[in-house]
PDB file of N, CA and C in Angstrom:
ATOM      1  N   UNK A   1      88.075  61.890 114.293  1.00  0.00           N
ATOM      2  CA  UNK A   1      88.700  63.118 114.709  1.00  0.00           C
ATOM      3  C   UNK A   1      90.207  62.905 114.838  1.00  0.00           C
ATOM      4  N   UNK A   2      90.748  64.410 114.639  1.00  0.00           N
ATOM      5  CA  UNK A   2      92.767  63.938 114.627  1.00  0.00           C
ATOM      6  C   UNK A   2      92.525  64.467 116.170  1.00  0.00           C
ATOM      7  N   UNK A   3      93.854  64.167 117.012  1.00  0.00           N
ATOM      8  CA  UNK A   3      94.533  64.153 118.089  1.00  0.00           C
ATOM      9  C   UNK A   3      94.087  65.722 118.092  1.00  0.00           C
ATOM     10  N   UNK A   4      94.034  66.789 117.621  1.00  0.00           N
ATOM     11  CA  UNK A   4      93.637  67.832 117.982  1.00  0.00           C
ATOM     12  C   UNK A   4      92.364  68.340 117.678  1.00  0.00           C
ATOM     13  N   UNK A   5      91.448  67.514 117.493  1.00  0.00           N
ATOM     14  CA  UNK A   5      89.790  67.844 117.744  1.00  0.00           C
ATOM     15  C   UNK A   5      89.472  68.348 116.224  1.00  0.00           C
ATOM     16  N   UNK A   6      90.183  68.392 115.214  1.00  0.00           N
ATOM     17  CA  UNK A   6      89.661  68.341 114.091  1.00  0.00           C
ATOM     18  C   UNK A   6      89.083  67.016 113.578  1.00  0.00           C
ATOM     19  N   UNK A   7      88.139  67.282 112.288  1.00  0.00           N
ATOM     20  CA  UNK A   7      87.965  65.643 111.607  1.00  0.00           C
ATOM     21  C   UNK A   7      89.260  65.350 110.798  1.00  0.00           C
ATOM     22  N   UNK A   8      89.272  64.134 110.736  1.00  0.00           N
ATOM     23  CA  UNK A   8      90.624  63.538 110.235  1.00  0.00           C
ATOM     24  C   UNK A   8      90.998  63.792 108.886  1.00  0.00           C
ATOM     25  N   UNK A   9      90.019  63.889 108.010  1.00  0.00           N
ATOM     26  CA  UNK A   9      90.850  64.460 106.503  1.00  0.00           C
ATOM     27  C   UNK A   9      91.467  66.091 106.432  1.00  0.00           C
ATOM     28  N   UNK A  10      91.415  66.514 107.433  1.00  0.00           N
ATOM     29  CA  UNK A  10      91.460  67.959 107.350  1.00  0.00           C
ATOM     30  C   UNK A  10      92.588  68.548 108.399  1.00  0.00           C
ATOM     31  N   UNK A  11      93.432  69.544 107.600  1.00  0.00           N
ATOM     32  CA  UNK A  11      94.408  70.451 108.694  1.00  0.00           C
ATOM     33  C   UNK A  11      94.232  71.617 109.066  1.00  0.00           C
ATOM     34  N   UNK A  12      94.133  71.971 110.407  1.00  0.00           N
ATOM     35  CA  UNK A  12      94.203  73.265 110.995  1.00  0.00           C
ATOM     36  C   UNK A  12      95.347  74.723 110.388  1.00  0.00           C
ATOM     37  N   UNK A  13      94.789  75.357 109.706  1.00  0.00           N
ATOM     38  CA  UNK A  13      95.767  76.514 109.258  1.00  0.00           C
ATOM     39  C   UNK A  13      95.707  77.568 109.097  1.00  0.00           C
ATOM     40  N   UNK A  14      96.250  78.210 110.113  1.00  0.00           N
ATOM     41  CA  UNK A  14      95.806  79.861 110.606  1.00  0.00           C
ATOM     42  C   UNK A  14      94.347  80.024 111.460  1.00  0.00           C
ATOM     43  N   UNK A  15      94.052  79.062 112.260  1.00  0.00           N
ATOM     44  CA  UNK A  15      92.876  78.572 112.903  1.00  0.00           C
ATOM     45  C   UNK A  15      91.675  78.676 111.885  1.00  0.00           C
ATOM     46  N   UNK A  16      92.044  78.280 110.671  1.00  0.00           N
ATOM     47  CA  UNK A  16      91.028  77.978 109.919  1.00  0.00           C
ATOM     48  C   UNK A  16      91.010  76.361 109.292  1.00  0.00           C
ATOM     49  N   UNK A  17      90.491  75.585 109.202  1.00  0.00           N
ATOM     50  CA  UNK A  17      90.425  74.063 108.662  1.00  0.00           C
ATOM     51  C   UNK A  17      90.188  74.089 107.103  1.00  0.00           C
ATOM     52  N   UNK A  18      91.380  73.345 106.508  1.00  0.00           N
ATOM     53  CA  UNK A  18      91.250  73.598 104.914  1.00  0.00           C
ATOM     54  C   UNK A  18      91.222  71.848 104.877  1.00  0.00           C
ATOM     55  N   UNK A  19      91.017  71.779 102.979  1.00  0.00           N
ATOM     56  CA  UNK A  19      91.203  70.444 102.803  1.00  0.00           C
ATOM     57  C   UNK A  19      92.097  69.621 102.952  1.00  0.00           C
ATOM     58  N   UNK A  20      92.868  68.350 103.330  1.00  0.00           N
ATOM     59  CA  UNK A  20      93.971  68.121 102.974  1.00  0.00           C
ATOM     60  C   UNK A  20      93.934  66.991 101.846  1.00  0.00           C
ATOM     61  N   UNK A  21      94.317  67.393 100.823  1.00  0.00           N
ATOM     62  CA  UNK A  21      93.834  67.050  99.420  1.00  0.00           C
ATOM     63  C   UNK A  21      94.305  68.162  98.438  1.00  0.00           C
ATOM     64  N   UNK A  22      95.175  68.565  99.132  1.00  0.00           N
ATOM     65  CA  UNK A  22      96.325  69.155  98.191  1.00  0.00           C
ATOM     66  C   UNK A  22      96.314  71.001  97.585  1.00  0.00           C
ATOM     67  N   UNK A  23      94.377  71.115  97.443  1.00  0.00           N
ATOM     68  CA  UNK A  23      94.512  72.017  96.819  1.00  0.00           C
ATOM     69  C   UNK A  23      94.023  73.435  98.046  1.00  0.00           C
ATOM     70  N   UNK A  24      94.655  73.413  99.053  1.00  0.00           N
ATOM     71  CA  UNK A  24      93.972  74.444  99.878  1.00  0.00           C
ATOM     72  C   UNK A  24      92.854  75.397  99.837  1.00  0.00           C
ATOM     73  N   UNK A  25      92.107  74.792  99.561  1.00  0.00           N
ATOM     74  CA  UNK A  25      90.446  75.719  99.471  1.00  0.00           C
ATOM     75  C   UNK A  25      90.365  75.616 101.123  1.00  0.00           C
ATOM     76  N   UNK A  26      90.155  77.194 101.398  1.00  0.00           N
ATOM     77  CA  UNK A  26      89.698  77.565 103.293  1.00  0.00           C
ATOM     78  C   UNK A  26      88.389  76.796 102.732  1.00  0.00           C
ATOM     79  N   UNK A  27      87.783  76.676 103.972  1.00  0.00           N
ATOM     80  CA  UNK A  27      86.563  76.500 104.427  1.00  0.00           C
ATOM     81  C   UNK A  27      85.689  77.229 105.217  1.00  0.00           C
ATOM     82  N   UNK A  28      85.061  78.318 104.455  1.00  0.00           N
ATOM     83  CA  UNK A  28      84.654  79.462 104.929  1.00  0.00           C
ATOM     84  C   UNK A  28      83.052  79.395 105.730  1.00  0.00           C
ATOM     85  N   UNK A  29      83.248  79.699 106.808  1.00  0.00           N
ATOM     86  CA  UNK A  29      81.839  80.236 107.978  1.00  0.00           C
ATOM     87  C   UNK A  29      80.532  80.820 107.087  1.00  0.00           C
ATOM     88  N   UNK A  30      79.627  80.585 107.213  1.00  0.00           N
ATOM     89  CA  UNK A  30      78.481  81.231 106.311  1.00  0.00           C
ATOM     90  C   UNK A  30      78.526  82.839 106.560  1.00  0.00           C
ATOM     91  N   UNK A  31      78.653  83.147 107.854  1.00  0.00           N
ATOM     92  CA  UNK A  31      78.766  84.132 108.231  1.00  0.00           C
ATOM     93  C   UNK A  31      80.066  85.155 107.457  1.00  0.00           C
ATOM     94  N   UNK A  32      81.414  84.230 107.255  1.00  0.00           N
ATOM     95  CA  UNK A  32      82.928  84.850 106.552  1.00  0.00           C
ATOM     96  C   UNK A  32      82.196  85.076 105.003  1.00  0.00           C
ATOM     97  N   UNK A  33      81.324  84.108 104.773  1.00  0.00           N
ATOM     98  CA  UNK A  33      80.647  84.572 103.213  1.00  0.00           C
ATOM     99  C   UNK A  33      79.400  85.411 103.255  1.00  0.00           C
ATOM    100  N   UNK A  34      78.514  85.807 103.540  1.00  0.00           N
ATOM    101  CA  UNK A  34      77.927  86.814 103.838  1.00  0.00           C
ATOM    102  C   UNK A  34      78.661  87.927 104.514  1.00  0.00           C
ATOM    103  N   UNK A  35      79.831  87.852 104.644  1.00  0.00           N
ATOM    104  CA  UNK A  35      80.681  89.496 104.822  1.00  0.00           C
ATOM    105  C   UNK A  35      81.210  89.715 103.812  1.00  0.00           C
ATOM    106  N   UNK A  36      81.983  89.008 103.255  1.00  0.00           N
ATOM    107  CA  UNK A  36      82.892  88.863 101.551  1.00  0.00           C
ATOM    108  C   UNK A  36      81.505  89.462 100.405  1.00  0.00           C
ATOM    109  N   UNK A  37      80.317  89.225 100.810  1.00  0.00           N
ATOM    110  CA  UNK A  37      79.655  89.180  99.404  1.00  0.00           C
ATOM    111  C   UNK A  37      78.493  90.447 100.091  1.00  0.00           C
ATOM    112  N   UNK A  38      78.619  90.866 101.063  1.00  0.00           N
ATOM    113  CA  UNK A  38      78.049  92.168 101.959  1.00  0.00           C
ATOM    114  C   UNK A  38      76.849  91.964 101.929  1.00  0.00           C
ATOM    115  N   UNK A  39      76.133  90.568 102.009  1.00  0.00           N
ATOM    116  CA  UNK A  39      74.523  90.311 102.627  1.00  0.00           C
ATOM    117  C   UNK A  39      74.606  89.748 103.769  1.00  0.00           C
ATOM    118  N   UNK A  40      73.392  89.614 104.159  1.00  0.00           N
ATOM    119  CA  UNK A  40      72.743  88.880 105.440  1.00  0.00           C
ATOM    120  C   UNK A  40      73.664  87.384 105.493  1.00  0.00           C
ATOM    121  N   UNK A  41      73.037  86.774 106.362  1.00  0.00           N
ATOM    122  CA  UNK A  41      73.695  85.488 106.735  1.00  0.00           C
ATOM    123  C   UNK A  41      72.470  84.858 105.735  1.00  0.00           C
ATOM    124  N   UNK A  42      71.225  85.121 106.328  1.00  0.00           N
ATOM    125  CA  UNK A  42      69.772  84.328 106.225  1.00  0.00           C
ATOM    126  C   UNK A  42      69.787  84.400 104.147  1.00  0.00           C
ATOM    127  N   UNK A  43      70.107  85.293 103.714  1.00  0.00           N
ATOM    128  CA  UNK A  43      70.426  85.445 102.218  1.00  0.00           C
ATOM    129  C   UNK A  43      70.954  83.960 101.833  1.00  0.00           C
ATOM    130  N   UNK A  44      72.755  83.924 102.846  1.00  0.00           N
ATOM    131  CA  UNK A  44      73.564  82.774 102.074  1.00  0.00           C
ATOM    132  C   UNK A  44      72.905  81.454 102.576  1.00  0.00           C
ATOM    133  N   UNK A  45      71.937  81.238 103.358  1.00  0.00           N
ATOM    134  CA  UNK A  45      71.302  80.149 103.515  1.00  0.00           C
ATOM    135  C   UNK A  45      70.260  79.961 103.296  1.00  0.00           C
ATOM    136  N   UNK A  46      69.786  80.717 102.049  1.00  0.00           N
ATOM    137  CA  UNK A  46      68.934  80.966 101.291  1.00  0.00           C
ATOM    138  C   UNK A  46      68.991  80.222  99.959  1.00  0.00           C
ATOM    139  N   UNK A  47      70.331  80.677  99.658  1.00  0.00           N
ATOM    140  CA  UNK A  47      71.173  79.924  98.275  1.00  0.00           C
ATOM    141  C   UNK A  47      71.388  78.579  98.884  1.00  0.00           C
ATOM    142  N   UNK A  48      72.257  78.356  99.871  1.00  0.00           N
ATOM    143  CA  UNK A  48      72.341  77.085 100.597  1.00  0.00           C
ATOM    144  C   UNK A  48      71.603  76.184  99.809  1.00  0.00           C
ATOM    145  N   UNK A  49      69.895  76.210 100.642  1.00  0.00           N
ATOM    146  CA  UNK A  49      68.905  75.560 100.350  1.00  0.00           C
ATOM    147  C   UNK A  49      68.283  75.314  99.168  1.00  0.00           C
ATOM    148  N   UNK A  50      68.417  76.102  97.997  1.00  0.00           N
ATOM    149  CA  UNK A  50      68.577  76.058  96.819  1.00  0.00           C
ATOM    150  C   UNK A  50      69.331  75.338  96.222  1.00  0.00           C
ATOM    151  N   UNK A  51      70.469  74.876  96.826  1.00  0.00           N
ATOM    152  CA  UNK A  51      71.040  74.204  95.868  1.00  0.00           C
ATOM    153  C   UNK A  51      72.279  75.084  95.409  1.00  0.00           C
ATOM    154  N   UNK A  52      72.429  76.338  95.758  1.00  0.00           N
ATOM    155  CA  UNK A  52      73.544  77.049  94.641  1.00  0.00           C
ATOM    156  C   UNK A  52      74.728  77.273  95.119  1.00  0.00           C
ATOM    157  N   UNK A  53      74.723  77.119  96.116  1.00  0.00           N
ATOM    158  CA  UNK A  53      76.078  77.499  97.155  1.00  0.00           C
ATOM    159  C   UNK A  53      76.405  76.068  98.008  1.00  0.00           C
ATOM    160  N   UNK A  54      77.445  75.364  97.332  1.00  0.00           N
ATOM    161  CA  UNK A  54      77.204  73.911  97.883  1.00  0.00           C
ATOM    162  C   UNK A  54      78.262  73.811  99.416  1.00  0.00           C
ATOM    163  N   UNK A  55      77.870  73.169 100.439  1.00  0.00           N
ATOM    164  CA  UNK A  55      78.378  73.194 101.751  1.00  0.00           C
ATOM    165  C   UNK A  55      79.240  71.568 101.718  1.00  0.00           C
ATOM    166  N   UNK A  56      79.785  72.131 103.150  1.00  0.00           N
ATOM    167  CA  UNK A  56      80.853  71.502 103.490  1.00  0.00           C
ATOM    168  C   UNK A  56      80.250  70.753 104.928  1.00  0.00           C
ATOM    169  N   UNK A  57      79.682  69.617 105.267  1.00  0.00           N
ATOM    170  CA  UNK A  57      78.901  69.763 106.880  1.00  0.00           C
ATOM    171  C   UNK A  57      79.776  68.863 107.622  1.00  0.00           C
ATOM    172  N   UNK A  58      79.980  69.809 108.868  1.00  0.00           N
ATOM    173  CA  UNK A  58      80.502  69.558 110.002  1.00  0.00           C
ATOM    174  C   UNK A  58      80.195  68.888 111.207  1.00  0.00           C
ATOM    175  N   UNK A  59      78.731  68.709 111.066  1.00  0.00           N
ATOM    176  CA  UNK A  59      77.963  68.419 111.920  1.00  0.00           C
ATOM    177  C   UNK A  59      76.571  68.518 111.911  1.00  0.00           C
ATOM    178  N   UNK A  60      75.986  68.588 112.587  1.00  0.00           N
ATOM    179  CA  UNK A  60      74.146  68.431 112.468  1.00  0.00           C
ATOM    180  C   UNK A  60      73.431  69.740 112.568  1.00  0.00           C
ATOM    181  N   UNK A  61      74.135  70.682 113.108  1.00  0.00           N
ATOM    182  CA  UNK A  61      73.656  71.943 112.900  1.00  0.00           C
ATOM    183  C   UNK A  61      74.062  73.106 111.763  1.00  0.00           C
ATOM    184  N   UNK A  62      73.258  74.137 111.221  1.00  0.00           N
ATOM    185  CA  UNK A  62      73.255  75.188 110.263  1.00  0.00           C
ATOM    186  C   UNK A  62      75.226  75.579 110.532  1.00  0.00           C
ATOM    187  N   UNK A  63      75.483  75.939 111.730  1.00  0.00           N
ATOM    188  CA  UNK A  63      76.808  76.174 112.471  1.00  0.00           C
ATOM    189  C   UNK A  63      77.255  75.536 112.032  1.00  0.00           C
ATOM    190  N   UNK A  64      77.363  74.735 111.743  1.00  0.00           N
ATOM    191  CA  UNK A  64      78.593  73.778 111.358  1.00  0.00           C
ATOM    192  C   UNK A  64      78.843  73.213 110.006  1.00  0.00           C
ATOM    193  N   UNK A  65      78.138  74.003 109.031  1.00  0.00           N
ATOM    194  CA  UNK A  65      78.127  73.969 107.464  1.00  0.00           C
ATOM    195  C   UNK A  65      79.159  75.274 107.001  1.00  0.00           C
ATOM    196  N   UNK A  66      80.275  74.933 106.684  1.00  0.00           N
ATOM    197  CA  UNK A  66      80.965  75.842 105.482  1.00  0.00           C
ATOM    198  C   UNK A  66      81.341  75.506 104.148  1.00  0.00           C
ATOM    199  N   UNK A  67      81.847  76.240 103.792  1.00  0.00           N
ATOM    200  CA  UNK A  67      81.378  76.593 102.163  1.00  0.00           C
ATOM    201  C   UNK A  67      83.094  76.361 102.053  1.00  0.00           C
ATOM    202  N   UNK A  68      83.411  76.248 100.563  1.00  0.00           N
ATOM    203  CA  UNK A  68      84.722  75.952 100.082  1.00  0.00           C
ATOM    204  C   UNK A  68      84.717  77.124  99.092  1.00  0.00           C
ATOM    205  N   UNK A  69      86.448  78.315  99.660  1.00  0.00           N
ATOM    206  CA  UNK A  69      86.258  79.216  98.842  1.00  0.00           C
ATOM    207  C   UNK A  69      86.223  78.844  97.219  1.00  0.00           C
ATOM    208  N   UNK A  70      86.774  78.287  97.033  1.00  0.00           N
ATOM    209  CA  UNK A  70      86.695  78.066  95.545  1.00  0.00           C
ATOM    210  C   UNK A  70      85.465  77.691  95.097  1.00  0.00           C
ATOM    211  N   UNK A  71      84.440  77.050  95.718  1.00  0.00           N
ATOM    212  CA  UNK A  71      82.896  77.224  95.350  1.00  0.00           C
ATOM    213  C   UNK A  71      82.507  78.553  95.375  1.00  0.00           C
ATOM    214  N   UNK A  72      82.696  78.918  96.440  1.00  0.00           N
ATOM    215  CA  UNK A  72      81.979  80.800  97.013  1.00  0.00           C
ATOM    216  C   UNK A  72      82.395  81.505  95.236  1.00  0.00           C
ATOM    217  N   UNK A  73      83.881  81.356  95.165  1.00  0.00           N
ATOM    218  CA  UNK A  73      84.721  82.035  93.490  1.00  0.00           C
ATOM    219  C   UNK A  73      83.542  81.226  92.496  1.00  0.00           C
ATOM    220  N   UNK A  74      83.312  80.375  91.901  1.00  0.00           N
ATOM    221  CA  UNK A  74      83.017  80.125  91.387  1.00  0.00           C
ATOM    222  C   UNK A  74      80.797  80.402  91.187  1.00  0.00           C
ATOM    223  N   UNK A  75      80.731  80.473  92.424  1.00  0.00           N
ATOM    224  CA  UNK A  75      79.291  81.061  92.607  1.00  0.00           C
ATOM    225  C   UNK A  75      79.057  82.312  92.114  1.00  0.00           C
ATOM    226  N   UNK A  76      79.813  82.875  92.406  1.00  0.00           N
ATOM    227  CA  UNK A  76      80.784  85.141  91.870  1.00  0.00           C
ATOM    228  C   UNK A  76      80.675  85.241  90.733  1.00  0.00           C
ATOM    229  N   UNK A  77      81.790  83.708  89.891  1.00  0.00           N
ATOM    230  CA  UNK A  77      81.753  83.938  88.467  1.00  0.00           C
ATOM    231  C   UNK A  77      80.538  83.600  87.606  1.00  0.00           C
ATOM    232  N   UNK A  78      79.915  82.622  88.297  1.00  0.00           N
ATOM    233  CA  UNK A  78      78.523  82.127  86.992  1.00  0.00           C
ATOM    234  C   UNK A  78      77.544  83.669  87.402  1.00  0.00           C
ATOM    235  N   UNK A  79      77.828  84.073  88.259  1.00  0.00           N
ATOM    236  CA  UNK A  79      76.685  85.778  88.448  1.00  0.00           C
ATOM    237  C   UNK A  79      77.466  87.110  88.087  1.00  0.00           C
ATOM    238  N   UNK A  80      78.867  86.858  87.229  1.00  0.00           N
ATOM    239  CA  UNK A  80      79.433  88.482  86.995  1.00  0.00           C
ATOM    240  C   UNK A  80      79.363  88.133  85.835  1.00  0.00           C
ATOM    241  N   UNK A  81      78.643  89.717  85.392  1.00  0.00           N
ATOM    242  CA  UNK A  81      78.415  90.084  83.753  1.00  0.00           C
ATOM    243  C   UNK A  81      79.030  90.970  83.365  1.00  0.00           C
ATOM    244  N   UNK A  82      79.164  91.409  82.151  1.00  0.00           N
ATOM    245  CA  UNK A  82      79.957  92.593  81.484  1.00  0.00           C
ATOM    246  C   UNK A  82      81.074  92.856  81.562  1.00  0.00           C
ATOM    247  N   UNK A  83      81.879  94.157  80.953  1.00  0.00           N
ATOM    248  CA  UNK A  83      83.166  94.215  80.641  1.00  0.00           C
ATOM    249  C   UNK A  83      83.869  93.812  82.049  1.00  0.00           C
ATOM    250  N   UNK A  84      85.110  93.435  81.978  1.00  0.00           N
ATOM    251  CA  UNK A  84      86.335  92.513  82.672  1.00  0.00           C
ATOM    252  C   UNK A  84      85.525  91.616  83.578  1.00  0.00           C
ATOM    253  N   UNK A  85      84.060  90.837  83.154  1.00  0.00           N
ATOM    254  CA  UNK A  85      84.040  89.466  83.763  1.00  0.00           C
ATOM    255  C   UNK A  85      84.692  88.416  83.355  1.00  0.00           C
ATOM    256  N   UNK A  86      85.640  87.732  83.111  1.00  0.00           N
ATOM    257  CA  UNK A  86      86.162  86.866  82.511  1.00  0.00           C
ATOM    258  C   UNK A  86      87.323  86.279  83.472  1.00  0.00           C
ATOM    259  N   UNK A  87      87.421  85.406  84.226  1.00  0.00           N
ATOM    260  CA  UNK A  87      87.499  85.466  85.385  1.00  0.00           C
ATOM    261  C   UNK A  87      88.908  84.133  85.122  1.00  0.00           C
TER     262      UNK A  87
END
């Protein structure tokens, strides 16, 4: 953990924890992605468990698994079809 209760590879920004590894992907709440994509929570940990929506774990509980937006983008694009999918 850093001096301010985060884990150590990671910086606090805009009280959200991104990577520090250059390329700022947030690290989004299951809950912040089931609002963005307008389902249930129990849906995105549905995919979770599947395999399709790959997590970020924080700790030992469901709570403490987030998602990297640029996975969440990239989950969007392998499921948008037709004219202006091309992403």
């Amino acid at each position: 953990m850093d001096p301010i209760g985060g884990p150590a590879n990671m910086v606090p920004v805009q009280a959200r924890w991104v990577l520090d590894g250059g390329m700022g992907d947030m690290l989004l709440k299951v809950v912040e992605v089931a609002e963005r994509l307008g389902v249930g929570i129990d849906w995105v940990y549905e995919r979770i468990n599947r395999g399709e929506i790959p997590v970020v774990e924080l700790g030992d509980t469901r709570k403490n698994q987030r998602i990297r937006e640029s996975d969440l983008d990239s989950f969007i694009a392998a499921r948008t079809y037709g004219a202006g999918s091309e992403l």
